[in-house]
N, C-alpha and C. Protein backbone atom coordinates (compact mmCIF):
# COMPACT_ATOMS: atom_id res chain seq x y z
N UNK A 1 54.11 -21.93 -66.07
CA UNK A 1 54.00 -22.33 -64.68
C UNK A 1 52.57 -22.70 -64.38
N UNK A 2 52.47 -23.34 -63.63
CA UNK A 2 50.96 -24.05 -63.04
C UNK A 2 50.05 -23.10 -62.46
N UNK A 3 48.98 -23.16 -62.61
CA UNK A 3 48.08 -22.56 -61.36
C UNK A 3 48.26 -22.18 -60.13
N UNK A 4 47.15 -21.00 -59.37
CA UNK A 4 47.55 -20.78 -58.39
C UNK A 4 46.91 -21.51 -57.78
N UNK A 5 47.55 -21.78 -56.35
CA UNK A 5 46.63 -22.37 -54.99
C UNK A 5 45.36 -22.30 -54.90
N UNK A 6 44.47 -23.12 -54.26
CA UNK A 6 43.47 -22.78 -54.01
C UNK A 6 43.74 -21.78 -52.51
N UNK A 7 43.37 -20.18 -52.67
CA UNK A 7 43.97 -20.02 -51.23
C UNK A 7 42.18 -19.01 -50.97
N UNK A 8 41.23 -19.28 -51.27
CA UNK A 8 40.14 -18.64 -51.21
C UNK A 8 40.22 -17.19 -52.04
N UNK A 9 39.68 -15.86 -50.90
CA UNK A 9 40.14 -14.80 -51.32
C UNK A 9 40.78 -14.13 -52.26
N UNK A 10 42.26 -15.09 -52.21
CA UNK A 10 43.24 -14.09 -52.13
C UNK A 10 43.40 -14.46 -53.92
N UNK A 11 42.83 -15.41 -54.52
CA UNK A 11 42.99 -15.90 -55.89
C UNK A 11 42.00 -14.95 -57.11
N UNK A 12 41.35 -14.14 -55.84
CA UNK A 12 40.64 -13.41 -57.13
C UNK A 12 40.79 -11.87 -56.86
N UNK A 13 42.17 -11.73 -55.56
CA UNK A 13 42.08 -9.74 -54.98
C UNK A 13 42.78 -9.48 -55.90
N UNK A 14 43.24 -8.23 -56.10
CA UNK A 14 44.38 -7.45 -57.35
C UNK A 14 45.55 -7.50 -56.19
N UNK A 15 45.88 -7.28 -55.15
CA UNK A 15 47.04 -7.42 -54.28
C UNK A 15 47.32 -8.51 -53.64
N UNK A 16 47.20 -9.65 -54.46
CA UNK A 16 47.84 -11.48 -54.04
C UNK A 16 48.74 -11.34 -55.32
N UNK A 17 49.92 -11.59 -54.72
CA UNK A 17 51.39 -12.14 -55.78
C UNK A 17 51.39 -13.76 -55.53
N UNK A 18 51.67 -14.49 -56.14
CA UNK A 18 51.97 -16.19 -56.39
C UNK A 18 53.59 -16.06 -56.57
N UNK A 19 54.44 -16.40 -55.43
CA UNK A 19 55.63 -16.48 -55.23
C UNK A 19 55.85 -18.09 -55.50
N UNK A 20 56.83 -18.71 -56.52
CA UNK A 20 57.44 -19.74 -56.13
C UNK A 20 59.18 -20.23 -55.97
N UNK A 21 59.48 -21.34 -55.24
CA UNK A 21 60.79 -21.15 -54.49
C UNK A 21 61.64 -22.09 -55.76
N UNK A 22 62.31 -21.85 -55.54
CA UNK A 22 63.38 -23.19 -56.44
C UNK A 22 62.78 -24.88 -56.11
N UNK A 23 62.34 -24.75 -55.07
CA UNK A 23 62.30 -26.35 -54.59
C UNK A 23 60.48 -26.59 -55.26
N UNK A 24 59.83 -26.07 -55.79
CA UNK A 24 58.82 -26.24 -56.29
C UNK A 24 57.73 -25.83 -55.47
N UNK A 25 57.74 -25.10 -54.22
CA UNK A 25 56.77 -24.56 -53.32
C UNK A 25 55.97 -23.35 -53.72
N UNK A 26 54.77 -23.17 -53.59
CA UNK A 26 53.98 -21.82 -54.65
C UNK A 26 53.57 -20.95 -52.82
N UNK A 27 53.45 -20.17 -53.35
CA UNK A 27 53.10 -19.02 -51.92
C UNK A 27 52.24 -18.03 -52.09
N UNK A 28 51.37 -17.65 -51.63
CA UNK A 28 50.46 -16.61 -51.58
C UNK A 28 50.71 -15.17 -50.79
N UNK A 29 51.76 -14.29 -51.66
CA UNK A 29 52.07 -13.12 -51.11
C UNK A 29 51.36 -11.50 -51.12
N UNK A 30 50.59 -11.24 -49.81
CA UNK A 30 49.66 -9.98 -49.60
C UNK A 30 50.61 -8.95 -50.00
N UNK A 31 50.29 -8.29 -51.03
CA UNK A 31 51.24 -7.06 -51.12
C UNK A 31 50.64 -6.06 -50.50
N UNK A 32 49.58 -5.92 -49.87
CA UNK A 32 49.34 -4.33 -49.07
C UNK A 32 50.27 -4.60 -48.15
N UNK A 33 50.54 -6.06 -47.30
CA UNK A 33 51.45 -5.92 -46.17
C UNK A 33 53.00 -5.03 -46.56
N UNK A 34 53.13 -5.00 -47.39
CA UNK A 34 54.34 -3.85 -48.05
C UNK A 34 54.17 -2.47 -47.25
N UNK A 35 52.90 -1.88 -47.42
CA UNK A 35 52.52 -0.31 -47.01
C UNK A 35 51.73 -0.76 -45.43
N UNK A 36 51.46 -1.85 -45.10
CA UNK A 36 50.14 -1.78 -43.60
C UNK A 36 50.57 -2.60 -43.76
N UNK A 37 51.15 -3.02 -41.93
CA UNK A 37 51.53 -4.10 -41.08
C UNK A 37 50.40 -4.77 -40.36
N UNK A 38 49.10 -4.50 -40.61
CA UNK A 38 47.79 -4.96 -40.35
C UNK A 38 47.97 -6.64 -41.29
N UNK A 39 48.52 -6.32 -42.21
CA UNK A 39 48.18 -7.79 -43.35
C UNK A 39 49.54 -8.27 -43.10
N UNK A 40 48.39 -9.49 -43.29
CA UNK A 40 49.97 -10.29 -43.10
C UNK A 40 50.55 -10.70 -44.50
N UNK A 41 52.00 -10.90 -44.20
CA UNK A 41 52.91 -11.13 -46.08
C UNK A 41 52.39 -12.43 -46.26
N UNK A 42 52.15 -13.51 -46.03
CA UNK A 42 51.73 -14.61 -46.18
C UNK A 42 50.98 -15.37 -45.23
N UNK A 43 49.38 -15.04 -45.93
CA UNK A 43 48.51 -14.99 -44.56
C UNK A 43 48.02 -16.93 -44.81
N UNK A 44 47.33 -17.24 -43.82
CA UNK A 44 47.09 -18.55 -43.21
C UNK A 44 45.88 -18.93 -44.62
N UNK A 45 46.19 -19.80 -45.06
CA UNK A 45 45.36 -20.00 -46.40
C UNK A 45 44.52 -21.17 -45.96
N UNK A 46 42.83 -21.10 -46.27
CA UNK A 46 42.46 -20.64 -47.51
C UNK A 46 42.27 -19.13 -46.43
N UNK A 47 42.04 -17.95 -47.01
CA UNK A 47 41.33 -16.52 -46.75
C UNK A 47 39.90 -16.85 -46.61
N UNK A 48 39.25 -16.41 -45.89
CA UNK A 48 37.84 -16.19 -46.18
C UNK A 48 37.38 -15.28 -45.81
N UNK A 49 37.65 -14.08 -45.47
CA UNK A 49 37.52 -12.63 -45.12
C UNK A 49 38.19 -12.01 -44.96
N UNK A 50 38.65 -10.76 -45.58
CA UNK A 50 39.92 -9.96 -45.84
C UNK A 50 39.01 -8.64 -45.96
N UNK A 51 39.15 -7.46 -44.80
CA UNK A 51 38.98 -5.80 -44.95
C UNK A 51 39.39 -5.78 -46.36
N UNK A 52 40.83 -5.59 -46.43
CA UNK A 52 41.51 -5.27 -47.48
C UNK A 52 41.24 -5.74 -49.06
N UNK A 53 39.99 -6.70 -49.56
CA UNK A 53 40.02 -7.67 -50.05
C UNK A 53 39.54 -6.42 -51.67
N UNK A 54 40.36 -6.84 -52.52
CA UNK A 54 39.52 -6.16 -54.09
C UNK A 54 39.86 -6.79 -54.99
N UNK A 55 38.53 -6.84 -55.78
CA UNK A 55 38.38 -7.44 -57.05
C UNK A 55 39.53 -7.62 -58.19
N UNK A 56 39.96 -8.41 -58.56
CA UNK A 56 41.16 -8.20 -59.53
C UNK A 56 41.74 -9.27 -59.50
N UNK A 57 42.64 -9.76 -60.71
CA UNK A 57 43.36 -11.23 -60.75
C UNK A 57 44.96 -10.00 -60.61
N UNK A 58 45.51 -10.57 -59.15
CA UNK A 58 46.42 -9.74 -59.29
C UNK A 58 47.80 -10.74 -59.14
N UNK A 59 47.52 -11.78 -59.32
CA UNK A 59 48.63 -13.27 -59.81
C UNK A 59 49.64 -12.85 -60.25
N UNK A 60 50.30 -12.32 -60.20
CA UNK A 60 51.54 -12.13 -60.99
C UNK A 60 52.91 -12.95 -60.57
N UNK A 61 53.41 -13.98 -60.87
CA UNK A 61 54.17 -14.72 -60.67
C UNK A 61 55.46 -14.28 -60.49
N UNK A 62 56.46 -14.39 -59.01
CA UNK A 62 57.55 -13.58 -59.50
C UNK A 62 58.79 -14.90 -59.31
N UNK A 63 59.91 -14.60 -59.73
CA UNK A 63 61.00 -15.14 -59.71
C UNK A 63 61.31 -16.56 -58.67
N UNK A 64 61.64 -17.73 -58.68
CA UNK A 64 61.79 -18.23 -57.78
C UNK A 64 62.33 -17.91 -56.62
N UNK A 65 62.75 -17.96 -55.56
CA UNK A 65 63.57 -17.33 -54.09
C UNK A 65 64.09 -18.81 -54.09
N UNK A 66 64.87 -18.80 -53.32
CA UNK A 66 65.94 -20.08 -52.77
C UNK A 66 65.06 -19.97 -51.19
């Protein structure tokens, strides 16, 4: 699969997932928003300041969604 987005931030925190859909759309999914409703699940890209923000390639590509 291709690269992620350029989405700032969120391409180099350990808690950004790279969601893509069947129709070929890639997504930038905050997984703290899982545990804290402070973050958003798919915040307004690019990021350029995130509290929550840590070091880590946390890309992990999951399954397409419909």
């Amino acid at each position: 699969m291709g690269a992620a987005p350029a989405v700032g931030l969120c391409v180099a925190c350990r808690h950004q997932r790279v969601v893509r859909n069947t129709r070929g759309s890639v997504f930038s999914l905050c997984m703290r928003s899982r545990e804290d409703p402070a973050y958003p699940r798919y915040p307004r890209l690019p990021v350029l300041t995130c509290k929550g923000f840590e070091e880590g390639r946390g890309e992990h590509a999951e399954q397409p969604t419909s």
